[in-house]
Protein backbone atom coordinates (compact mmCIF):
# COMPACT_ATOMS: atom_id res chain seq x y z
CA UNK A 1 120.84 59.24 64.27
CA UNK A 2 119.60 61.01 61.18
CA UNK A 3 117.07 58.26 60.56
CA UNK A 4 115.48 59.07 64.04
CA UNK A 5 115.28 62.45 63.40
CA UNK A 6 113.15 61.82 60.17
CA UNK A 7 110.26 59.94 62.01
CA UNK A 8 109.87 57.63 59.07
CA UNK A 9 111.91 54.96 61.21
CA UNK A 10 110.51 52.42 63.79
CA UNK A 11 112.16 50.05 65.82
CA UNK A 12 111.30 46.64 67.31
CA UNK A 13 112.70 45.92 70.47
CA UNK A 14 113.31 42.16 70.35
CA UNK A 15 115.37 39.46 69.95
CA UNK A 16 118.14 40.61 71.87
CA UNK A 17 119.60 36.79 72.50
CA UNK A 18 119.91 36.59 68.97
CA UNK A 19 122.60 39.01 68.58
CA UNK A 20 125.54 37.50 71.02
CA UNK A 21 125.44 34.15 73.35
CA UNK A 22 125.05 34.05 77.44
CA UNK A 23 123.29 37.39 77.94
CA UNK A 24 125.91 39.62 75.71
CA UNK A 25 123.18 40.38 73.53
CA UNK A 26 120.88 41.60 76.35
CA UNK A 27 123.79 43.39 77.48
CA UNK A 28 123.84 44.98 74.50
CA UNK A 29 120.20 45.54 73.76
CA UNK A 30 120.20 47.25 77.64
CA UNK A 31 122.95 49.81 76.62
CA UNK A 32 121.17 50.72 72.99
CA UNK A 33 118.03 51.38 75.15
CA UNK A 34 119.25 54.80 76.03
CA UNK A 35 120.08 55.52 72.28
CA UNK A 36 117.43 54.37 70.60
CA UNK A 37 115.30 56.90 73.07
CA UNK A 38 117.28 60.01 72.44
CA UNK A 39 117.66 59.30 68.58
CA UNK A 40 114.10 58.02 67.71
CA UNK A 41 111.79 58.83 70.82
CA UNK A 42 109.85 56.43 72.33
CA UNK A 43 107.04 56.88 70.57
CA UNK A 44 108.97 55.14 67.29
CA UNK A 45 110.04 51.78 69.69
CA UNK A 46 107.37 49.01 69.55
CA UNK A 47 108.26 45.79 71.14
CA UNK A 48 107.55 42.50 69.66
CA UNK A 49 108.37 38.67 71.99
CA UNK A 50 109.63 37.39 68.72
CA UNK A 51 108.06 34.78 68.59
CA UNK A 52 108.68 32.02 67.38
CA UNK A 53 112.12 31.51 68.60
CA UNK A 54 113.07 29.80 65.92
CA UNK A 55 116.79 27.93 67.02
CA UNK A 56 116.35 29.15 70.24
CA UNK A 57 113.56 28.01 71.64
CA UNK A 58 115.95 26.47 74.66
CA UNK A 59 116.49 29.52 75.50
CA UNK A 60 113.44 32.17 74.73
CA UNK A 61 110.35 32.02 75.87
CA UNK A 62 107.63 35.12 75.42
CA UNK A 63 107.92 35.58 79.52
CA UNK A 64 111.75 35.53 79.45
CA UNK A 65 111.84 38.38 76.63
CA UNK A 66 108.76 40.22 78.41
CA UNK A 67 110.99 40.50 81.48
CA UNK A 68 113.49 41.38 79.47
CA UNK A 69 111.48 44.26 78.39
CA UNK A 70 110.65 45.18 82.19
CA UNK A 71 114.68 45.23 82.51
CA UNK A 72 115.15 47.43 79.68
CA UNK A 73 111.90 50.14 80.34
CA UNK A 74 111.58 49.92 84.27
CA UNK A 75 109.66 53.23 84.18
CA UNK A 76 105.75 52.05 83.86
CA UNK A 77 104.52 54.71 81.44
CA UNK A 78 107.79 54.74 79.07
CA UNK A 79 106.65 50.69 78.58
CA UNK A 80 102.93 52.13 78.24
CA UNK A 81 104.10 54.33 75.64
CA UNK A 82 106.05 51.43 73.51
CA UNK A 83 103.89 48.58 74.55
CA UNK A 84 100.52 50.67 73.30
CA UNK A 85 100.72 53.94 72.29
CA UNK A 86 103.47 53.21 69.59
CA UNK A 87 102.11 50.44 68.38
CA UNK A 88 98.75 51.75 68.14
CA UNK A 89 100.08 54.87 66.35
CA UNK A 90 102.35 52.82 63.86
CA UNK A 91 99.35 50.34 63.36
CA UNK A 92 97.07 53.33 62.83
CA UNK A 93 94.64 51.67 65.27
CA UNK A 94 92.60 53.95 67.44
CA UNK A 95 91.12 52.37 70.70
């Protein structure tokens, strides 16, 4: 939790099927969601489709882990604020 607390961390929210087999890993990813907002804010998660799926592409597609997303963010501006504002901020890019 320390490394949240310094603001010198981001994290990418992908990949989650690449951490455990038939939907353990989005299990997984869906319970960190919480954590990852108190410890680091949601202004230090950016999510990325992780594309390409390489070894998986059976299984991932970019709308599969997009949804995925919805599942994990439901709340409209919390996926505004990792789906632009982060990445904007951690790309330095000003619209």
């Amino acid at each position: 939790m320390s490394a949240g607390r310094s603001r010198k961390v981001w994290v990418k929210l992908s990949g989650a099927y690449r951490n455990a087999g038939h939907g353990a890993g989005e299990a997984t990813a869906l319970a960190a969601i919480p954590l990852l907002k108190a410890s680091h804010g949601l202004d230090r998660l950016v999510w990325g489709s992780d594309w390409p799926h390489t070894l998986f592409e059976q299984s991932a597609s970019y709308t599969t882990e997009r949804r995925l997303l919805d599942s994990w963010l439901p709340d409209l501006r919390e996926r505004d604020i990792v789906l632009e504002s982060t990445p904007g901020a951690l790309f330095r890019f000003d619209a």
